[in-house]
PDB file of N, CA and C in Angstrom:
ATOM      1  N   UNK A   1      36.508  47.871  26.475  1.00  0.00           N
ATOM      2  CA  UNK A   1      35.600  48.561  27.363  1.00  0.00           C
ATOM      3  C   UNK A   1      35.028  47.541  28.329  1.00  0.00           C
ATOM      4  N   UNK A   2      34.809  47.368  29.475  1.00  0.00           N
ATOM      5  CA  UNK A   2      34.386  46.937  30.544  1.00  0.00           C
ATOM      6  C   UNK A   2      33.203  48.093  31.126  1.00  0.00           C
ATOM      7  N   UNK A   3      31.908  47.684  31.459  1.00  0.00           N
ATOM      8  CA  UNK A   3      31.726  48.300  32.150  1.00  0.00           C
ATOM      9  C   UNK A   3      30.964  49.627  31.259  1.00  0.00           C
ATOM     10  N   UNK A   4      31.732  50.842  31.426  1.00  0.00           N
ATOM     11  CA  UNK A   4      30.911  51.876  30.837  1.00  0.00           C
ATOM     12  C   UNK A   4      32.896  52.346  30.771  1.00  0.00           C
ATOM     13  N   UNK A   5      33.456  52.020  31.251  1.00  0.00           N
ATOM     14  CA  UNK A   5      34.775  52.641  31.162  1.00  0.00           C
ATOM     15  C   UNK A   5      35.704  52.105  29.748  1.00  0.00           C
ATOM     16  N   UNK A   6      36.183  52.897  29.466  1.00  0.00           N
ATOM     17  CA  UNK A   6      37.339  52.566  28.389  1.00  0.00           C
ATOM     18  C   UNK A   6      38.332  52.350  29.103  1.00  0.00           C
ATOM     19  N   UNK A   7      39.338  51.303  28.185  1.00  0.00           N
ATOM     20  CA  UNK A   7      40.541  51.391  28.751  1.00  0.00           C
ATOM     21  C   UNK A   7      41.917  50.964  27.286  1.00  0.00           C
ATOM     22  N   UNK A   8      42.677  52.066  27.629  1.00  0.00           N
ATOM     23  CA  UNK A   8      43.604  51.669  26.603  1.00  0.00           C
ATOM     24  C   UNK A   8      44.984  51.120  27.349  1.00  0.00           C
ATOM     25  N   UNK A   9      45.123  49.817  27.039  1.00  0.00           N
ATOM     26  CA  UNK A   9      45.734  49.155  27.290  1.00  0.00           C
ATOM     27  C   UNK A   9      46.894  48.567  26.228  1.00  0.00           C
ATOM     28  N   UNK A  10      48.092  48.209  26.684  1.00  0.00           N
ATOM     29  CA  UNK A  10      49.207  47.337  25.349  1.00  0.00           C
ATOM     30  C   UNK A  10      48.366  45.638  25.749  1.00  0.00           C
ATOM     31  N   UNK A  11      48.237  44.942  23.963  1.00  0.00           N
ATOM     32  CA  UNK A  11      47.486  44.125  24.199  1.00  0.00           C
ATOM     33  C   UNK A  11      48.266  43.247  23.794  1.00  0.00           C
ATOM     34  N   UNK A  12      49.682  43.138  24.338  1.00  0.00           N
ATOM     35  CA  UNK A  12      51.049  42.580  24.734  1.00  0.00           C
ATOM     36  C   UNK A  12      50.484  41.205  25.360  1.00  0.00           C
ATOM     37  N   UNK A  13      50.480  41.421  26.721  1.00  0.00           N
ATOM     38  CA  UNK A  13      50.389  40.353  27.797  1.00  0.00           C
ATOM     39  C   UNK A  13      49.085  39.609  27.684  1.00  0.00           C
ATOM     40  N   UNK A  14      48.038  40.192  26.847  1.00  0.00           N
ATOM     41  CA  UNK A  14      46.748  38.804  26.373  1.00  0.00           C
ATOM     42  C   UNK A  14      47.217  38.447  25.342  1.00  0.00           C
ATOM     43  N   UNK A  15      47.863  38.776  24.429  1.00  0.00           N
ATOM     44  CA  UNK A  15      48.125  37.972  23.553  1.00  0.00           C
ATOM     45  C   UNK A  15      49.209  37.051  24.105  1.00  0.00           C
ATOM     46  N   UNK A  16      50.216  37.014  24.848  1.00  0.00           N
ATOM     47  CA  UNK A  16      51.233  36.410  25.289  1.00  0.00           C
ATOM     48  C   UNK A  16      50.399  35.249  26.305  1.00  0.00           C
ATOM     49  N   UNK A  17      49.276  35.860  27.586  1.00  0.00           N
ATOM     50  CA  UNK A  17      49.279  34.697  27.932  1.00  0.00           C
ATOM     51  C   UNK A  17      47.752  34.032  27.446  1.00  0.00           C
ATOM     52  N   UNK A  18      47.038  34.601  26.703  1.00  0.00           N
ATOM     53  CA  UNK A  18      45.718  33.507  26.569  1.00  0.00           C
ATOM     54  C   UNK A  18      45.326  33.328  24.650  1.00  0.00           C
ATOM     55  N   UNK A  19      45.228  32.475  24.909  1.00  0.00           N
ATOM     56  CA  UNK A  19      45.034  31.753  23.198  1.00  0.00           C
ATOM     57  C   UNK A  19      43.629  32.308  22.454  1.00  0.00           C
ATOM     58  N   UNK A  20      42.762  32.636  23.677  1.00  0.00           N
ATOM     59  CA  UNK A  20      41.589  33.194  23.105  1.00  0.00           C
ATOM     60  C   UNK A  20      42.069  34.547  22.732  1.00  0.00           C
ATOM     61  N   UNK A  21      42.490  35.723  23.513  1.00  0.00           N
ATOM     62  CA  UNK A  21      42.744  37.420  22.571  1.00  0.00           C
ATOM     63  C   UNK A  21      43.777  37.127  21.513  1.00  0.00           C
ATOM     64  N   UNK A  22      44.834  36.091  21.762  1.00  0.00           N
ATOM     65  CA  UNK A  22      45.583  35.888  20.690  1.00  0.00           C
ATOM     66  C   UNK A  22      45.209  35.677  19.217  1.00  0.00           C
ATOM     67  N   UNK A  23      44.541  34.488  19.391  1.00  0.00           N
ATOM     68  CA  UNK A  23      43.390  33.686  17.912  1.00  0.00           C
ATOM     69  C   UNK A  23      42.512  35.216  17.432  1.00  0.00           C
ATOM     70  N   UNK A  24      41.807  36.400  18.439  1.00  0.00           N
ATOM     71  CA  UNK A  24      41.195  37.036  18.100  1.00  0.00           C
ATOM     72  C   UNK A  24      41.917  38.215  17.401  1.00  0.00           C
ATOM     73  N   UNK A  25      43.214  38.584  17.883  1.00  0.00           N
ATOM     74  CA  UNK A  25      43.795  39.793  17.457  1.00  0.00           C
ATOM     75  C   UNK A  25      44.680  38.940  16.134  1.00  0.00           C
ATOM     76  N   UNK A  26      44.362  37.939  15.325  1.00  0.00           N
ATOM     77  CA  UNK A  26      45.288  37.720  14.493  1.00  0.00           C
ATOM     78  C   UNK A  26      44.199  37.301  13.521  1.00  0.00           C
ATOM     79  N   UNK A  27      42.859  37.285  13.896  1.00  0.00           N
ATOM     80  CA  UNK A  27      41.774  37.786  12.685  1.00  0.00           C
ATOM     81  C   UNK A  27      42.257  38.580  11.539  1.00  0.00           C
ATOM     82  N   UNK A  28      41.844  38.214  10.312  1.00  0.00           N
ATOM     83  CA  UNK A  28      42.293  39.217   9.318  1.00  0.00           C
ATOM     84  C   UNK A  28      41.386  41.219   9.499  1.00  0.00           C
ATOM     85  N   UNK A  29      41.662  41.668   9.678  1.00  0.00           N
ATOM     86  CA  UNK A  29      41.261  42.880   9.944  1.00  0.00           C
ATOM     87  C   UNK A  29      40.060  43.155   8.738  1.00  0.00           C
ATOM     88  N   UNK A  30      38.889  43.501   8.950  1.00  0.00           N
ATOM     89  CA  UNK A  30      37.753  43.762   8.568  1.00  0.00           C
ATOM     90  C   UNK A  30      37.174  45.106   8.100  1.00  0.00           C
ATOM     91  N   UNK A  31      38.429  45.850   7.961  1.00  0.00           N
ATOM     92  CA  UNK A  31      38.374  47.562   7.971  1.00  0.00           C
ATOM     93  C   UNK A  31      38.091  48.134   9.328  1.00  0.00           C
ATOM     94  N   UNK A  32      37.538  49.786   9.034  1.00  0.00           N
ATOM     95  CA  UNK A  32      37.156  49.998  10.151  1.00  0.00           C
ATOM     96  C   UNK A  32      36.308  50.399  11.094  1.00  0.00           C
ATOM     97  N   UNK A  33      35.331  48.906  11.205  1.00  0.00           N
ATOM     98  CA  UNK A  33      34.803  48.647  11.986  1.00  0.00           C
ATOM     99  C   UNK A  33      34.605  47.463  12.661  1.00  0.00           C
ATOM    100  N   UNK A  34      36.236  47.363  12.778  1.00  0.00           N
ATOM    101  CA  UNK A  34      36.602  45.999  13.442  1.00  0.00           C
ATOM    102  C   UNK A  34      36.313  46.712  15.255  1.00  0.00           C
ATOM    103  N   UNK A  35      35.956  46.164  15.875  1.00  0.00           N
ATOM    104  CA  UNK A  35      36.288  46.006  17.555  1.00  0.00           C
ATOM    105  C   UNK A  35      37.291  46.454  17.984  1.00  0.00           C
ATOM    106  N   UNK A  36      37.297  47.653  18.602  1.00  0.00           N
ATOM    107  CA  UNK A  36      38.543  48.005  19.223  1.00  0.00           C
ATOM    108  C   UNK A  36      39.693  48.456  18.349  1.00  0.00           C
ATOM    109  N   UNK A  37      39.181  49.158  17.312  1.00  0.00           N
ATOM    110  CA  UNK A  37      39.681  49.806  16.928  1.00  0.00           C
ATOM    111  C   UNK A  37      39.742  51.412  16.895  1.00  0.00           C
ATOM    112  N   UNK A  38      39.006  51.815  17.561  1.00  0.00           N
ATOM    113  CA  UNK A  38      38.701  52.909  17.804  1.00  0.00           C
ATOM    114  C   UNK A  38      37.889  53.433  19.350  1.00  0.00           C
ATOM    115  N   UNK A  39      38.061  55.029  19.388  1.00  0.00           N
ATOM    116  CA  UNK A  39      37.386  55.099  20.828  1.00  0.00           C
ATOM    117  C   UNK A  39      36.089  54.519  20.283  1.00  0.00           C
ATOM    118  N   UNK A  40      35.214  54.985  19.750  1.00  0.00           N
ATOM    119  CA  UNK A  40      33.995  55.053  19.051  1.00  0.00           C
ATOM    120  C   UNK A  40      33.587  53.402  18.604  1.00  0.00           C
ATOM    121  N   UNK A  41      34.560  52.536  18.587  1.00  0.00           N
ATOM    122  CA  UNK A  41      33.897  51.262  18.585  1.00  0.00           C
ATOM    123  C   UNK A  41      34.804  49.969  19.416  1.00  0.00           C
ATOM    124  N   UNK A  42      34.859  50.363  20.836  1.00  0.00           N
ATOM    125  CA  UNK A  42      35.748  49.382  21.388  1.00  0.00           C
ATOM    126  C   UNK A  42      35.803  48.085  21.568  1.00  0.00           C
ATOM    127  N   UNK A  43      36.925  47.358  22.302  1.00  0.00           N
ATOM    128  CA  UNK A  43      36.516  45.845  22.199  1.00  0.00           C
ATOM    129  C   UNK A  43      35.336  45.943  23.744  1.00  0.00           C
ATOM    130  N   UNK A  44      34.180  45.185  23.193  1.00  0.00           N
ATOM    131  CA  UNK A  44      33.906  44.969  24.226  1.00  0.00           C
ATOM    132  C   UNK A  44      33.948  43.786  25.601  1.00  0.00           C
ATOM    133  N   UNK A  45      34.159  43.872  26.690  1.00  0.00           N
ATOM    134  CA  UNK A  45      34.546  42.647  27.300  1.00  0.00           C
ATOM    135  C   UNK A  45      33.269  42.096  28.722  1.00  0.00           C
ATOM    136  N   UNK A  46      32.021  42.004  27.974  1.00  0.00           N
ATOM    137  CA  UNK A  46      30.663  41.234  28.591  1.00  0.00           C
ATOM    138  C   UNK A  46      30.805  40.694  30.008  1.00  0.00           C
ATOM    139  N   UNK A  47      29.901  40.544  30.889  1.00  0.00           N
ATOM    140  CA  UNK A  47      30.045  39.535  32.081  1.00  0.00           C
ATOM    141  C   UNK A  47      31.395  39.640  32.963  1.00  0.00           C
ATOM    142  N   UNK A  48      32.176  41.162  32.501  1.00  0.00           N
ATOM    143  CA  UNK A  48      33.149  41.310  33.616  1.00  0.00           C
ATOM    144  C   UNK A  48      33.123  43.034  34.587  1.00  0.00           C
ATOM    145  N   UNK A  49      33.313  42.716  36.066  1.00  0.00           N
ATOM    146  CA  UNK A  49      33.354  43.986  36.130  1.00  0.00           C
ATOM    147  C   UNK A  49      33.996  44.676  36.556  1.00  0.00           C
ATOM    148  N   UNK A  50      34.273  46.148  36.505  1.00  0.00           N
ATOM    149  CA  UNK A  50      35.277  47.009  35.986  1.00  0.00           C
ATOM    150  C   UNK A  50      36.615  46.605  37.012  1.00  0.00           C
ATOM    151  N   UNK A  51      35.971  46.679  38.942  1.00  0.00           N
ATOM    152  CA  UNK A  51      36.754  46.608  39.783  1.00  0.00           C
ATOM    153  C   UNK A  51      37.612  45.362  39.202  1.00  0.00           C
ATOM    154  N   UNK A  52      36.873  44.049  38.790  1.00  0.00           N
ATOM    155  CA  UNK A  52      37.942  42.737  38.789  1.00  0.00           C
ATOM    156  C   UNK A  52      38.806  43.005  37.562  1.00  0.00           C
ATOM    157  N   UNK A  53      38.464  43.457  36.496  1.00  0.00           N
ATOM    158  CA  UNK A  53      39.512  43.978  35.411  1.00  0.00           C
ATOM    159  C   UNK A  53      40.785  44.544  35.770  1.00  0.00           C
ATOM    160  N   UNK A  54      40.085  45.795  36.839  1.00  0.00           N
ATOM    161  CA  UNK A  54      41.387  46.717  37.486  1.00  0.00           C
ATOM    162  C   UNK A  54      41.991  45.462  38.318  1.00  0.00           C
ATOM    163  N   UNK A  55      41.839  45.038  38.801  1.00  0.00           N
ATOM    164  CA  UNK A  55      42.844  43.995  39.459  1.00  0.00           C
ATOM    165  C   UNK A  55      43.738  43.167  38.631  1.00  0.00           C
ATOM    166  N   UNK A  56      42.362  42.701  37.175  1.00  0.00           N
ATOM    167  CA  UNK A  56      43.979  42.263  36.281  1.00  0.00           C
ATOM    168  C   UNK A  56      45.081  42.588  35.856  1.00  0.00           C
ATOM    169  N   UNK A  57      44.288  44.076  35.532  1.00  0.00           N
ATOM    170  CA  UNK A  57      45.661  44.723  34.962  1.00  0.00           C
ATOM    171  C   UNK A  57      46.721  45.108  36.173  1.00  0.00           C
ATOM    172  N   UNK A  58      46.322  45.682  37.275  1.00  0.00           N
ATOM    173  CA  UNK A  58      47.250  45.670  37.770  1.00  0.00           C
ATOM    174  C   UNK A  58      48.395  44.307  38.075  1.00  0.00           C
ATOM    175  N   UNK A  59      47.745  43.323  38.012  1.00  0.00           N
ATOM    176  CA  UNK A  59      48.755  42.160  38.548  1.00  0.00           C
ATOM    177  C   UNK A  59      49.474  42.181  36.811  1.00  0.00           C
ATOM    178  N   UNK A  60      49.040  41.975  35.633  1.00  0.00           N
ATOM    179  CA  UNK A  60      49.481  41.952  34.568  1.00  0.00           C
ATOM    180  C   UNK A  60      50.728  43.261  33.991  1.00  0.00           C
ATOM    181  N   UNK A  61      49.914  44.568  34.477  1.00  0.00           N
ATOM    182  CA  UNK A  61      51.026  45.319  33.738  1.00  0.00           C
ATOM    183  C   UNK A  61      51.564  45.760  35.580  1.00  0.00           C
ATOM    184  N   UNK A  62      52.139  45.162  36.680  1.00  0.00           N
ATOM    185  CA  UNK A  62      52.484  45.629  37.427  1.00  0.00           C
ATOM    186  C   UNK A  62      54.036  45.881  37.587  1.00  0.00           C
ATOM    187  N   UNK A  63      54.800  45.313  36.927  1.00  0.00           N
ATOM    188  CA  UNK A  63      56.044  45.680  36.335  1.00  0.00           C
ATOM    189  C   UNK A  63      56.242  47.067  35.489  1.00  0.00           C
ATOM    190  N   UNK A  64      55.763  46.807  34.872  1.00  0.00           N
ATOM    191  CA  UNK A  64      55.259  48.538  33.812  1.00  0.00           C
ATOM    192  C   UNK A  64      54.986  49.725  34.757  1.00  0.00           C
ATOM    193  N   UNK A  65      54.272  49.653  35.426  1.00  0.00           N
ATOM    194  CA  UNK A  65      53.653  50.583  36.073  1.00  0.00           C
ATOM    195  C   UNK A  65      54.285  50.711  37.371  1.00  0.00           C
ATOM    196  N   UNK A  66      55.252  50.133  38.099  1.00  0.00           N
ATOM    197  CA  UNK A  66      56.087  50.158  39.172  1.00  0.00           C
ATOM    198  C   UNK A  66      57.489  50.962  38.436  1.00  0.00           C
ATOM    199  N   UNK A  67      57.878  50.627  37.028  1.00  0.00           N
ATOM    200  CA  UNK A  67      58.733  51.111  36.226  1.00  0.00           C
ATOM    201  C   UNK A  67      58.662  52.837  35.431  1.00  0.00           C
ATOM    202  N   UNK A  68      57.126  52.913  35.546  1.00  0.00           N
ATOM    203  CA  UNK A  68      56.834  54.281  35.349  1.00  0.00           C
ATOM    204  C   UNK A  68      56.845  55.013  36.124  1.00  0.00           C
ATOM    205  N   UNK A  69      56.430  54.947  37.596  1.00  0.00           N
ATOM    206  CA  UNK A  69      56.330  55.051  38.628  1.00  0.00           C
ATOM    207  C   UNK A  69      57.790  55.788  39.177  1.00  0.00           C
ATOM    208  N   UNK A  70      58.690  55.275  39.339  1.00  0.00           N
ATOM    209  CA  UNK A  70      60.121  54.747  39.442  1.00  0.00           C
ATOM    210  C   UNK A  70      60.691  56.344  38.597  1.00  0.00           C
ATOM    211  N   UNK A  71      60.686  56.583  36.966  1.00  0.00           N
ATOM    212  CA  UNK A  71      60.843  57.076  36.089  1.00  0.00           C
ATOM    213  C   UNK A  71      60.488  58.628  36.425  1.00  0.00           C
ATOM    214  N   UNK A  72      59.130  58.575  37.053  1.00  0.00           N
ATOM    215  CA  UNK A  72      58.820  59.651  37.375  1.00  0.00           C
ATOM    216  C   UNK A  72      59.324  60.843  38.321  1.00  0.00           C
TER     217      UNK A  72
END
């Protein structure tokens, strides 16, 4: 969650390129009320906002989404 918005995302390409979501998504799982595991308790992501997110993802999943696009 960014912002006030949810976003469900494949958490593919942070784990692939940054060591910090990587180290975090390979935590031993805590049941459930781990972070982002649910709508009802998402990961939250502090001090970012929504517009600059949408820009990551687009540069990140912009292959994907040019490919769905395409499909359609």
């Amino acid at each position: 969650q960014v912002e006030d918005q949810l976003f469900k995302v494949p958490r593919l390409y942070f784990e692939k390129y940054s060591a910090v979501f990587r180290d975090m998504f390979q935590l031993p799982n805590q049941g459930a009320n781990v972070e982002g595991s649910s709508n009802g308790n998402p990961l939250r992501l502090g001090g970012i906002e929504k517009k600059d997110f949408l820009r990551l993802l687009r540069v990140m999943y912009a292959r994907y989404v040019g490919y769905m696009l395409a499909v359609k």
